[in-house]
PDB file of N, CA and C in Angstrom:
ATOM      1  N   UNK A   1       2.224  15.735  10.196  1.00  0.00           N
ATOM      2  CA  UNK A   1       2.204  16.605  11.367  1.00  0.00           C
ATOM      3  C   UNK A   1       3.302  16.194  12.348  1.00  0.00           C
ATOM      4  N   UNK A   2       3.403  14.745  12.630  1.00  0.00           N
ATOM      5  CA  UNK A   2       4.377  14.527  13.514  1.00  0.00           C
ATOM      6  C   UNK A   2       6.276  14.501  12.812  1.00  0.00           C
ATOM      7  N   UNK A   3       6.593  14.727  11.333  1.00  0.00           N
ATOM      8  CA  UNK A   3       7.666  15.127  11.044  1.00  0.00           C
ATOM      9  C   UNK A   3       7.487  16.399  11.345  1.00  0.00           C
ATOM     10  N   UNK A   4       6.780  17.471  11.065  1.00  0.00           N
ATOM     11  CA  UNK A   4       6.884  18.941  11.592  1.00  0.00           C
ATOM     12  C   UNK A   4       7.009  19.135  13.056  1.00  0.00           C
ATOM     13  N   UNK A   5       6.672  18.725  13.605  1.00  0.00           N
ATOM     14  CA  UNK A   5       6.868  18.878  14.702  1.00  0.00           C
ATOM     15  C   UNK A   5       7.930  18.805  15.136  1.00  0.00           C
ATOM     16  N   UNK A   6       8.791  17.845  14.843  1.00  0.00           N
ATOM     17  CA  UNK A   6       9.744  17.338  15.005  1.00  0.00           C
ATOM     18  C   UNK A   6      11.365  18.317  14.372  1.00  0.00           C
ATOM     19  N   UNK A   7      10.529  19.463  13.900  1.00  0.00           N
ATOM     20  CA  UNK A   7      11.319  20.377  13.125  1.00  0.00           C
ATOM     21  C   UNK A   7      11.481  19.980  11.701  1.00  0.00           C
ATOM     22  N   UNK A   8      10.985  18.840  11.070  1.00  0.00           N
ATOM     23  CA  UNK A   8      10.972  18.712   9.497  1.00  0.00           C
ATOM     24  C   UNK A   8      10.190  19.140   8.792  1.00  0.00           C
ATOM     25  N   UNK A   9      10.099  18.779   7.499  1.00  0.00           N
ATOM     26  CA  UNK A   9       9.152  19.126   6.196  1.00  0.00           C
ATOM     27  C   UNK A   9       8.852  18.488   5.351  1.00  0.00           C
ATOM     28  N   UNK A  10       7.821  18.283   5.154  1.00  0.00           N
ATOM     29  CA  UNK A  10       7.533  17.281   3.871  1.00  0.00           C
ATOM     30  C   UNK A  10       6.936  18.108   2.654  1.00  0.00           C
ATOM     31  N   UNK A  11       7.418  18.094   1.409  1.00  0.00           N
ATOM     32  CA  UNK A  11       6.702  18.379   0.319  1.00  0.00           C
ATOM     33  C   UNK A  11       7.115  17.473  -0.690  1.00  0.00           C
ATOM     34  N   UNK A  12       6.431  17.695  -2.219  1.00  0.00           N
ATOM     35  CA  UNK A  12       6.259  16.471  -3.064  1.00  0.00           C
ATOM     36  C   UNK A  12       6.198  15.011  -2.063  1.00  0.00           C
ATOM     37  N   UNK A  13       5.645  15.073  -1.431  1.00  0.00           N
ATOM     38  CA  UNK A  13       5.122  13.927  -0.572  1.00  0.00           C
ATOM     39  C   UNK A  13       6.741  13.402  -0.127  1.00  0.00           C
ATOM     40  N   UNK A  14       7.394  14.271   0.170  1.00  0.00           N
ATOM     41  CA  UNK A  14       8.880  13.393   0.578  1.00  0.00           C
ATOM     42  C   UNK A  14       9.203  13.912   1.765  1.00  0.00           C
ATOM     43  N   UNK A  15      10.208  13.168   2.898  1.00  0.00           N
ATOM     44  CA  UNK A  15      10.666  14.031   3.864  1.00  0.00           C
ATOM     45  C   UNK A  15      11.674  15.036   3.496  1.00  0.00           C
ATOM     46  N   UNK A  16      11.596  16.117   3.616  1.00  0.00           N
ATOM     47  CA  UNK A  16      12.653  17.211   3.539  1.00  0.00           C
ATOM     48  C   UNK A  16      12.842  16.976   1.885  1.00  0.00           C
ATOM     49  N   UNK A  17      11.345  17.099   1.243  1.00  0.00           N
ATOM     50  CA  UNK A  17      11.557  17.006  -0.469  1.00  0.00           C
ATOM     51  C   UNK A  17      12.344  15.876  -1.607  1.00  0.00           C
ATOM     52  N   UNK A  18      13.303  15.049  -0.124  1.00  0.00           N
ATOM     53  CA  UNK A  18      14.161  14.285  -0.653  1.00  0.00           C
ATOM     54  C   UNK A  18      13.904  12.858  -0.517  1.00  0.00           C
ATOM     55  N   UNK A  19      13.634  12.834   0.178  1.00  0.00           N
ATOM     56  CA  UNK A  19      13.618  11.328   0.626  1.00  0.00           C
ATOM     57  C   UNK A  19      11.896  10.513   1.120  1.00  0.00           C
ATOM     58  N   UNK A  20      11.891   9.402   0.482  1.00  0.00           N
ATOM     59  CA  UNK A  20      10.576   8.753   0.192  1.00  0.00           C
ATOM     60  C   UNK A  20      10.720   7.638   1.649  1.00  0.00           C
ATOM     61  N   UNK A  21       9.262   7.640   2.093  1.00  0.00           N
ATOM     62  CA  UNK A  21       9.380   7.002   3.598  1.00  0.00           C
ATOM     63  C   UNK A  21       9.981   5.384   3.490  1.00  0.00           C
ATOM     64  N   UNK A  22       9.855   4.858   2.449  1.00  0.00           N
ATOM     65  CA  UNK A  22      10.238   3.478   2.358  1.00  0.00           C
ATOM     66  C   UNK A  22      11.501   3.331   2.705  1.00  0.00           C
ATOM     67  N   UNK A  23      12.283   4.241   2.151  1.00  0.00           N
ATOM     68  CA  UNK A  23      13.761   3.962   2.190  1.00  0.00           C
ATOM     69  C   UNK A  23      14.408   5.037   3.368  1.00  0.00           C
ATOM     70  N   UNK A  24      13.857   5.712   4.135  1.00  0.00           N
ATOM     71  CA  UNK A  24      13.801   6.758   5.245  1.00  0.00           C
ATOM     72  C   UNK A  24      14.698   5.607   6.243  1.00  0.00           C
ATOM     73  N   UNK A  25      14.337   4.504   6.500  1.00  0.00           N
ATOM     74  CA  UNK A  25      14.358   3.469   7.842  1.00  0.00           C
ATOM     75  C   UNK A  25      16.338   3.373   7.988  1.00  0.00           C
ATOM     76  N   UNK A  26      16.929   3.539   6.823  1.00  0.00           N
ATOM     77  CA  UNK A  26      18.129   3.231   7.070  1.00  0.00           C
ATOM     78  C   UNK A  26      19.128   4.762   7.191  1.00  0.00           C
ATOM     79  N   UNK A  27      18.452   5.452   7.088  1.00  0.00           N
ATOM     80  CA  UNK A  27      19.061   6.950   6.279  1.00  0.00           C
ATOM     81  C   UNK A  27      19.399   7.520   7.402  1.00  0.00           C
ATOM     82  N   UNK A  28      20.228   7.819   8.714  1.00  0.00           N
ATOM     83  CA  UNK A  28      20.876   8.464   9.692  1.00  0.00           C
ATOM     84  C   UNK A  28      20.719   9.881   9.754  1.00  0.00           C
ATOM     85  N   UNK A  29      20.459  10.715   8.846  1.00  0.00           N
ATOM     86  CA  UNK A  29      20.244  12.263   8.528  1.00  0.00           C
ATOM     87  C   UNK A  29      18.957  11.890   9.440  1.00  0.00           C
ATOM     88  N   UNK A  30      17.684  11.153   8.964  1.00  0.00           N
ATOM     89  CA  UNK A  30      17.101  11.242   9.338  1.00  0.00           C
ATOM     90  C   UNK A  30      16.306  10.699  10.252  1.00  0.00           C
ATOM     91  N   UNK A  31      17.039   9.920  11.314  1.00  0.00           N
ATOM     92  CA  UNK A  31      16.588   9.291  12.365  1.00  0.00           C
ATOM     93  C   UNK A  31      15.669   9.813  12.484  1.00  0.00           C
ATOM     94  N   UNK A  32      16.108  11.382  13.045  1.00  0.00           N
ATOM     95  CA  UNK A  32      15.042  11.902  14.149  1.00  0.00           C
ATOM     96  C   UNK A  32      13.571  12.415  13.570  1.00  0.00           C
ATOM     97  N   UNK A  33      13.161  12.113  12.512  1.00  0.00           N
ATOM     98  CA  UNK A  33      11.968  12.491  12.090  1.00  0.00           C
ATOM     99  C   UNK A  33      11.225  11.328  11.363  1.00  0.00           C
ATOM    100  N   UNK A  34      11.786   9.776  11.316  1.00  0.00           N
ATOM    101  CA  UNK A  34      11.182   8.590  10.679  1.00  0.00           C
ATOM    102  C   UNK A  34      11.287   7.394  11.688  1.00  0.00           C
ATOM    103  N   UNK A  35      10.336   7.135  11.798  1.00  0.00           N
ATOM    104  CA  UNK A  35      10.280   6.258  12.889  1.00  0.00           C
ATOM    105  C   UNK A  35      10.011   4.704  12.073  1.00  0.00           C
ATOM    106  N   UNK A  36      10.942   3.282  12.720  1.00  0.00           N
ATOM    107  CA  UNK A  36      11.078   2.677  12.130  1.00  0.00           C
ATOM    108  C   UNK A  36      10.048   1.566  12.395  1.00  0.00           C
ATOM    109  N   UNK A  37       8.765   1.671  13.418  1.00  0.00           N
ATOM    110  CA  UNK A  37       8.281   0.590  14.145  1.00  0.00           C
ATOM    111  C   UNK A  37       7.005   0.724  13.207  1.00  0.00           C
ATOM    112  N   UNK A  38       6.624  -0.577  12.950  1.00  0.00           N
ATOM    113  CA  UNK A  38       5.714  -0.146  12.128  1.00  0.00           C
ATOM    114  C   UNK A  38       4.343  -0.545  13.058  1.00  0.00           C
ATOM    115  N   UNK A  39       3.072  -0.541  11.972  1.00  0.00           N
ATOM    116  CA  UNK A  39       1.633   0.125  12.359  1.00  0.00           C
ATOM    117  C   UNK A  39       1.257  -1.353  12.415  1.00  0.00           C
ATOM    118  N   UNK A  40       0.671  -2.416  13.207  1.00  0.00           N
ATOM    119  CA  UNK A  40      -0.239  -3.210  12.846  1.00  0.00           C
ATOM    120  C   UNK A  40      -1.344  -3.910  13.722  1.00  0.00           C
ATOM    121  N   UNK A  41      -2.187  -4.936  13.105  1.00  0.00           N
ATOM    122  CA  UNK A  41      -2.876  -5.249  13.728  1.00  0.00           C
ATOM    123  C   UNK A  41      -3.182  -7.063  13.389  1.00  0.00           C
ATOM    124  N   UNK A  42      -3.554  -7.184  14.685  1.00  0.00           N
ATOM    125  CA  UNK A  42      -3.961  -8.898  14.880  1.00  0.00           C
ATOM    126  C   UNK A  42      -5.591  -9.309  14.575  1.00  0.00           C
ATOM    127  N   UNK A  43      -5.618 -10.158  14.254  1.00  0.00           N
ATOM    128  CA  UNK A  43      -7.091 -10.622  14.370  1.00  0.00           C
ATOM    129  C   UNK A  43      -6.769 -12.270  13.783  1.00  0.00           C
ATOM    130  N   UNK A  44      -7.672 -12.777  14.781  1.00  0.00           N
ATOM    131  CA  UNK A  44      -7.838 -14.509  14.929  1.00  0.00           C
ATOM    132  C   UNK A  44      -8.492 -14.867  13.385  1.00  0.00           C
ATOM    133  N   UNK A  45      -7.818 -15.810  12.996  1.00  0.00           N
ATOM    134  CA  UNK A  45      -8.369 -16.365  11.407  1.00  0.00           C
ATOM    135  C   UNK A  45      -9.321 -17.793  12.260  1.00  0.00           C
ATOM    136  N   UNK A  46     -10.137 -17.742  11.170  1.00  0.00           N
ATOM    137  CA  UNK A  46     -11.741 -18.961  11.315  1.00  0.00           C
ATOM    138  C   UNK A  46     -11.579 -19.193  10.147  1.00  0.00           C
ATOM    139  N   UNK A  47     -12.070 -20.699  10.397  1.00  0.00           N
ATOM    140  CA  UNK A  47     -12.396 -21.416   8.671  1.00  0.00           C
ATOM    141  C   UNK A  47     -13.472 -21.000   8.238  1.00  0.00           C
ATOM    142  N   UNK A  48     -14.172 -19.725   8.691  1.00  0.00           N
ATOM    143  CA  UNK A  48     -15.269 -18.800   8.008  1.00  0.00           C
ATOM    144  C   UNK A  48     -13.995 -18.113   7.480  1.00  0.00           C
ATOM    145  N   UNK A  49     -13.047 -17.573   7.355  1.00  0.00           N
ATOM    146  CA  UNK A  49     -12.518 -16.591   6.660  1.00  0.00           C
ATOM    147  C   UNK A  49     -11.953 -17.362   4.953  1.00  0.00           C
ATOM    148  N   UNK A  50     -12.639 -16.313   4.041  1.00  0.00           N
ATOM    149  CA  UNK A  50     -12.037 -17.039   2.857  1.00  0.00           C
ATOM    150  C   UNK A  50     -10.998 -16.236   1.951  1.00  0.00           C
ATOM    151  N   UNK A  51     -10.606 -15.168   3.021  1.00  0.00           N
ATOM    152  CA  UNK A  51      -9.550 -14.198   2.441  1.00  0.00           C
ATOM    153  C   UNK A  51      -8.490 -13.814   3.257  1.00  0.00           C
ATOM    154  N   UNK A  52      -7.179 -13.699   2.939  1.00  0.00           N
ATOM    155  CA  UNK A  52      -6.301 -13.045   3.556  1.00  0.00           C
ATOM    156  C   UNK A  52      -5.387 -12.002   2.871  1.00  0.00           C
ATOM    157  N   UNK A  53      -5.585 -11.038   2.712  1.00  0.00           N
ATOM    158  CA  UNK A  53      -4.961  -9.677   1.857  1.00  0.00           C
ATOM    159  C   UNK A  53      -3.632  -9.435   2.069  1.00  0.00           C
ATOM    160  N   UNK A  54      -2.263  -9.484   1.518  1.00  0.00           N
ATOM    161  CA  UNK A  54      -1.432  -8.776   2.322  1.00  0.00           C
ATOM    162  C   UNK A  54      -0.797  -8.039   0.606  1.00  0.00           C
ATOM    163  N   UNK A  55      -1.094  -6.817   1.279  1.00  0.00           N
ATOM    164  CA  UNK A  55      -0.959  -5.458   0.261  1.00  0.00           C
ATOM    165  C   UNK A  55      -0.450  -4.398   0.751  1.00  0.00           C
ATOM    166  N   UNK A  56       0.591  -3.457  -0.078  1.00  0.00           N
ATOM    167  CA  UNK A  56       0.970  -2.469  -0.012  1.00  0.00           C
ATOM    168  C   UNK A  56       0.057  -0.953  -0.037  1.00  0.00           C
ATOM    169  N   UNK A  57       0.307  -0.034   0.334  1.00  0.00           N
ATOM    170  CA  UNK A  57      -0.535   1.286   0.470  1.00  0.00           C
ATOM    171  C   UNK A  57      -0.498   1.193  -0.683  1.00  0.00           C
ATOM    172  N   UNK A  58       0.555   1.114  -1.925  1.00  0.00           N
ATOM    173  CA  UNK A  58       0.328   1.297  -3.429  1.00  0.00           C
ATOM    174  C   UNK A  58      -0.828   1.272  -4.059  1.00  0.00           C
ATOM    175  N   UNK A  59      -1.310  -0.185  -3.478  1.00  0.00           N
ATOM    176  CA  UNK A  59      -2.549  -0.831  -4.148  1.00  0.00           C
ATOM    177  C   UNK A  59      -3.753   0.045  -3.186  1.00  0.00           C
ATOM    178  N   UNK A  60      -3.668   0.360  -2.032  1.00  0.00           N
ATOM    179  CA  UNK A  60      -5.251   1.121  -1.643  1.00  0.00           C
ATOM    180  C   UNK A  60      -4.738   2.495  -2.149  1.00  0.00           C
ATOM    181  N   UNK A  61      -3.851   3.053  -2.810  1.00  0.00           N
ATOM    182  CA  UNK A  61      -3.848   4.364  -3.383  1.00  0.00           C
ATOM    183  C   UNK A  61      -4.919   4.302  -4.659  1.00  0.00           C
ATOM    184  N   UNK A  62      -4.844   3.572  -4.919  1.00  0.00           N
ATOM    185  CA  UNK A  62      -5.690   2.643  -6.555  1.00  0.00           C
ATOM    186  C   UNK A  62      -7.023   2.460  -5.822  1.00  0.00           C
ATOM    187  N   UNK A  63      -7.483   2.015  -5.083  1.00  0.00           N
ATOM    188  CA  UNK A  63      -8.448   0.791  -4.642  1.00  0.00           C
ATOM    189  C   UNK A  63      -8.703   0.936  -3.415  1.00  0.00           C
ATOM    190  N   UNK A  64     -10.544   0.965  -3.344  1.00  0.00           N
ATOM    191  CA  UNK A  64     -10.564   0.800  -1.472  1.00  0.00           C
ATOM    192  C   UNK A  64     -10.676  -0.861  -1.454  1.00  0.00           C
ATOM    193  N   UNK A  65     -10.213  -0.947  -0.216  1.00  0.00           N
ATOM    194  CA  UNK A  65     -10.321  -2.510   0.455  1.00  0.00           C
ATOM    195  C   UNK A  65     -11.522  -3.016  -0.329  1.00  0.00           C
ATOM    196  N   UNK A  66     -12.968  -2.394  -0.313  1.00  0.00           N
ATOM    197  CA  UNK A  66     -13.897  -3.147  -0.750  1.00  0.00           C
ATOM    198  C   UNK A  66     -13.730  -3.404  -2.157  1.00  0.00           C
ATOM    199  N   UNK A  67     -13.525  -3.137  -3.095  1.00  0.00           N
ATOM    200  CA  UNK A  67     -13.258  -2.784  -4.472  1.00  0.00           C
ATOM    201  C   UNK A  67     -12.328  -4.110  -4.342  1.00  0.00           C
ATOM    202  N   UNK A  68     -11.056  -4.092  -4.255  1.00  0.00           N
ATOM    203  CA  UNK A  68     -10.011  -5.474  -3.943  1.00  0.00           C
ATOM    204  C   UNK A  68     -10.992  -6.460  -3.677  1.00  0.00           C
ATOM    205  N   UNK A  69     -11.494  -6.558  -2.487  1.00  0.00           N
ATOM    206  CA  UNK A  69     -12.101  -7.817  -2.274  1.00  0.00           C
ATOM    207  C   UNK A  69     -13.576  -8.297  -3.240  1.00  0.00           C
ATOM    208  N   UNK A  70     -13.938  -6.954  -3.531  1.00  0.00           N
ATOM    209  CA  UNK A  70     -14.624  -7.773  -4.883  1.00  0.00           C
ATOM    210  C   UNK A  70     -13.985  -7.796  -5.846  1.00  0.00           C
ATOM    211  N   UNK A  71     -13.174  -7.412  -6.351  1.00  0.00           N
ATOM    212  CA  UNK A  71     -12.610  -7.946  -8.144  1.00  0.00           C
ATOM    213  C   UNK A  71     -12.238  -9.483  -7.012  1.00  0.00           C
ATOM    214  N   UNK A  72     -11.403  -9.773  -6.440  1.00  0.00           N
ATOM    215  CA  UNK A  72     -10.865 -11.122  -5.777  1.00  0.00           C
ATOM    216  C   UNK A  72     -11.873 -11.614  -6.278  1.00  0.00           C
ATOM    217  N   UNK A  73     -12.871 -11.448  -5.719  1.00  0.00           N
ATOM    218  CA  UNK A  73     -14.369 -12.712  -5.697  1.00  0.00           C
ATOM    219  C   UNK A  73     -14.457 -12.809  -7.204  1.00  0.00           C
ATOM    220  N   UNK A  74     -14.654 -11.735  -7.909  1.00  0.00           N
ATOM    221  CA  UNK A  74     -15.065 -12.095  -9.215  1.00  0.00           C
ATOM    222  C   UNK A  74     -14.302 -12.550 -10.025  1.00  0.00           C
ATOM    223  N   UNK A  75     -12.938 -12.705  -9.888  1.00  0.00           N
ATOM    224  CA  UNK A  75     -11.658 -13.147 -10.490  1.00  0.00           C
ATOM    225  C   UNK A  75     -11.854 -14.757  -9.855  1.00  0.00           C
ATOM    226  N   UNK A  76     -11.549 -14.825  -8.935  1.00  0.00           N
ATOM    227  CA  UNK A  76     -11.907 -16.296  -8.453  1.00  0.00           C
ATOM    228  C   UNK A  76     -13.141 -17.219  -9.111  1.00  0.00           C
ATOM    229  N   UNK A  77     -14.033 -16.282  -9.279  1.00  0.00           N
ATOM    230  CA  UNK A  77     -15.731 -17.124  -9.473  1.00  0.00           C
ATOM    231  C   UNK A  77     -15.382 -17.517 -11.284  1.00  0.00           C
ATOM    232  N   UNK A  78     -14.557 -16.949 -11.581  1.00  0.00           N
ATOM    233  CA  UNK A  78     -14.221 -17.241 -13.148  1.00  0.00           C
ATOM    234  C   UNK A  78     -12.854 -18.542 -12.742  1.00  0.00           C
ATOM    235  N   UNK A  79     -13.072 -19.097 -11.702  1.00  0.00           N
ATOM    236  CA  UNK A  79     -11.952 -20.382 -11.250  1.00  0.00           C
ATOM    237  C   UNK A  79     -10.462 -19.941 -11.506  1.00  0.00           C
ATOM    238  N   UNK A  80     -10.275 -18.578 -11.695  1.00  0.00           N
ATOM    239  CA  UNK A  80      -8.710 -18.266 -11.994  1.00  0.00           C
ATOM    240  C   UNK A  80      -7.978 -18.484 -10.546  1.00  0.00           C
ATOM    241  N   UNK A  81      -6.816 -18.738 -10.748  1.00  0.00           N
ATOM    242  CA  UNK A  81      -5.666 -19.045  -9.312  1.00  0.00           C
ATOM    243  C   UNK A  81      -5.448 -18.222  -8.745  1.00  0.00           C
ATOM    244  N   UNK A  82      -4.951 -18.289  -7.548  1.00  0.00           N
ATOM    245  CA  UNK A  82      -4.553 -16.868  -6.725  1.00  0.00           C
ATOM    246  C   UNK A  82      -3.642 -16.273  -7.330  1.00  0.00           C
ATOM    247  N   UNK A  83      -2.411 -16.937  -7.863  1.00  0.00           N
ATOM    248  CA  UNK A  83      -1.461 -16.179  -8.155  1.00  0.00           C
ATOM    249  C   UNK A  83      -2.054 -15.219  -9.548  1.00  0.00           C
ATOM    250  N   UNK A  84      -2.819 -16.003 -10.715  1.00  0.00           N
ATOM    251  CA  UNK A  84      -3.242 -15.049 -11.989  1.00  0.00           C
ATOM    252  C   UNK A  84      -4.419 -14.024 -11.213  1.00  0.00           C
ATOM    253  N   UNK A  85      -5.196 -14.191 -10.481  1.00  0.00           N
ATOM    254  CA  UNK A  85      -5.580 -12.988  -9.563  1.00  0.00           C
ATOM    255  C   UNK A  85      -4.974 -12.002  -9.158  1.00  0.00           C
ATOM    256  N   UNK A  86      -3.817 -12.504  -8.565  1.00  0.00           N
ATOM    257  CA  UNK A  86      -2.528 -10.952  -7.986  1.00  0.00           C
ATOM    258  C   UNK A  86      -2.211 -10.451  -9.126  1.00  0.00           C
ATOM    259  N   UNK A  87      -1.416 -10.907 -10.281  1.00  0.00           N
ATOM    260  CA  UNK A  87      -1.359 -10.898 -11.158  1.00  0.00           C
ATOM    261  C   UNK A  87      -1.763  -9.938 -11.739  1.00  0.00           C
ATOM    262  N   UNK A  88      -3.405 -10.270 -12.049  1.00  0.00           N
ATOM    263  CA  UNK A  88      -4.843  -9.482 -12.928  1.00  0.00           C
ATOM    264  C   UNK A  88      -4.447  -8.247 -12.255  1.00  0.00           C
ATOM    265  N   UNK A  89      -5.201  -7.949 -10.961  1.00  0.00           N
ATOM    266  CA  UNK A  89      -4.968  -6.974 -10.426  1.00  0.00           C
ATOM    267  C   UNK A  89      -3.709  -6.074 -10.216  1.00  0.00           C
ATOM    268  N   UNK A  90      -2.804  -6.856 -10.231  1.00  0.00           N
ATOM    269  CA  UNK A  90      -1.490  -5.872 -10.102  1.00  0.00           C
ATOM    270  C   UNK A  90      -1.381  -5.079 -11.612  1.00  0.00           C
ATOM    271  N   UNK A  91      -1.888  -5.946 -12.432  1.00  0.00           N
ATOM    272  CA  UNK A  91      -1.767  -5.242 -14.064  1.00  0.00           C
ATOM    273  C   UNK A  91      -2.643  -3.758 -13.597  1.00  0.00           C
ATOM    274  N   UNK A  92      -3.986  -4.149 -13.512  1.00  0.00           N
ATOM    275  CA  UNK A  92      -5.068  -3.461 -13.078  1.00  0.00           C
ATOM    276  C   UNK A  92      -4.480  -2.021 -12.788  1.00  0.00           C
ATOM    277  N   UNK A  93      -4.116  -2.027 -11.679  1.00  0.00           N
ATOM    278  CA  UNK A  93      -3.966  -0.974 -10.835  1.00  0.00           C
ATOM    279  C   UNK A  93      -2.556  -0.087 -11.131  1.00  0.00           C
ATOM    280  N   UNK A  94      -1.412  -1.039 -12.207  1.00  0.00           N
ATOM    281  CA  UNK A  94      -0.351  -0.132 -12.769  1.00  0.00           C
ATOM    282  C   UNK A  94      -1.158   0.674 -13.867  1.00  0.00           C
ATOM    283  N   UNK A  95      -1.659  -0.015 -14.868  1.00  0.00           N
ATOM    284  CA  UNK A  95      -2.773   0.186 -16.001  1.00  0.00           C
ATOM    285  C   UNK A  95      -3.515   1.958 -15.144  1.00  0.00           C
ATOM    286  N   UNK A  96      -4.593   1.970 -14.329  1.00  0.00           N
ATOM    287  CA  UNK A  96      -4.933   3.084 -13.721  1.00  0.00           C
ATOM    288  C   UNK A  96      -3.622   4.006 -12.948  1.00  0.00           C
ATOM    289  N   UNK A  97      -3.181   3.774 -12.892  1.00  0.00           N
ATOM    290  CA  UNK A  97      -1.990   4.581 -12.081  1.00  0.00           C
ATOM    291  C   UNK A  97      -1.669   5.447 -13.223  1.00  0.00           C
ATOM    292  N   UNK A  98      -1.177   4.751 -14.570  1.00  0.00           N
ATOM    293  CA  UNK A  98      -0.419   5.382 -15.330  1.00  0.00           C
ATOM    294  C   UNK A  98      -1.784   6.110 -16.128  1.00  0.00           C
ATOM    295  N   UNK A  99      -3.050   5.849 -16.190  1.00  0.00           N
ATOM    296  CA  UNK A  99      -3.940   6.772 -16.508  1.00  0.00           C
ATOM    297  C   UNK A  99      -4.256   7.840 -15.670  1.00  0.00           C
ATOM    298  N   UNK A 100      -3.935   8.055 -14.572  1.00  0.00           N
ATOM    299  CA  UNK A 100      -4.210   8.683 -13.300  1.00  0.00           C
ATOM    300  C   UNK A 100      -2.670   9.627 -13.928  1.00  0.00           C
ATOM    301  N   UNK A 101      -1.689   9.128 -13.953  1.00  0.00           N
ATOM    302  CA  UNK A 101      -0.422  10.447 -14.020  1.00  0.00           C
ATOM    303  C   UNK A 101      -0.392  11.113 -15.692  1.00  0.00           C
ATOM    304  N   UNK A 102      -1.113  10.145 -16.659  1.00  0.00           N
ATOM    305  CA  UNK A 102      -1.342  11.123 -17.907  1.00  0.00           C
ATOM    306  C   UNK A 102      -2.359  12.177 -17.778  1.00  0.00           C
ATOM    307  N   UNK A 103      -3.187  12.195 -17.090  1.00  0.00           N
ATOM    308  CA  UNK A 103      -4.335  13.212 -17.170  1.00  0.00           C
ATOM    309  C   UNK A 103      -3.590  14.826 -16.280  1.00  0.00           C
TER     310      UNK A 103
END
């Protein structure tokens, strides 16, 4: 809504059909409809916290947050490492993606 407004268009999920928001930030055509500041948020870590997520929209296109944080747990409770966890899951979620674009 806020590229239309702005006088643009988005279809096939692109700005102006062409161009994908990731790579939008450097592209001068389109200053005026991609804004480069991004979205975030703070919150205080406790040695109660036994997770810290840092993930791309890719992966919640696949997966809600809750879903992630349980395979984590259950990948972990089988003593696997963080890294063969990212890993697992990153297989995971290419694995469904590419079942998701054959159907």
């Amino acid at each position: 809504m806020r590229i239309e407004s702005c006088n643009g268009t988005v279809f096939y999920n692109r700005i102006s059909g062409e161009l994908g928001v990731s790579r939008a930030f450097g592209n001068i055509e389109m200053k005026d409809l991609v804004i480069s500041e991004p979205e975030g948020q703070t919150w205080p870590l406790t040695q109660n916290d036994d997770l810290l997520i840092l993930a791309s929209d890719g992966l919640y296109r696949s997966y809600s947050q809750e879903y992630v944080i349980k395979r984590i747990l259950e990948l972990r409770a089988q003593n696997m490492s963080l890294g063969k966890v990212s890993e697992t899951i990153l297989e995971e979620c290419i694995s469904l993606d590419k079942v998701k674009k054959a159907c």
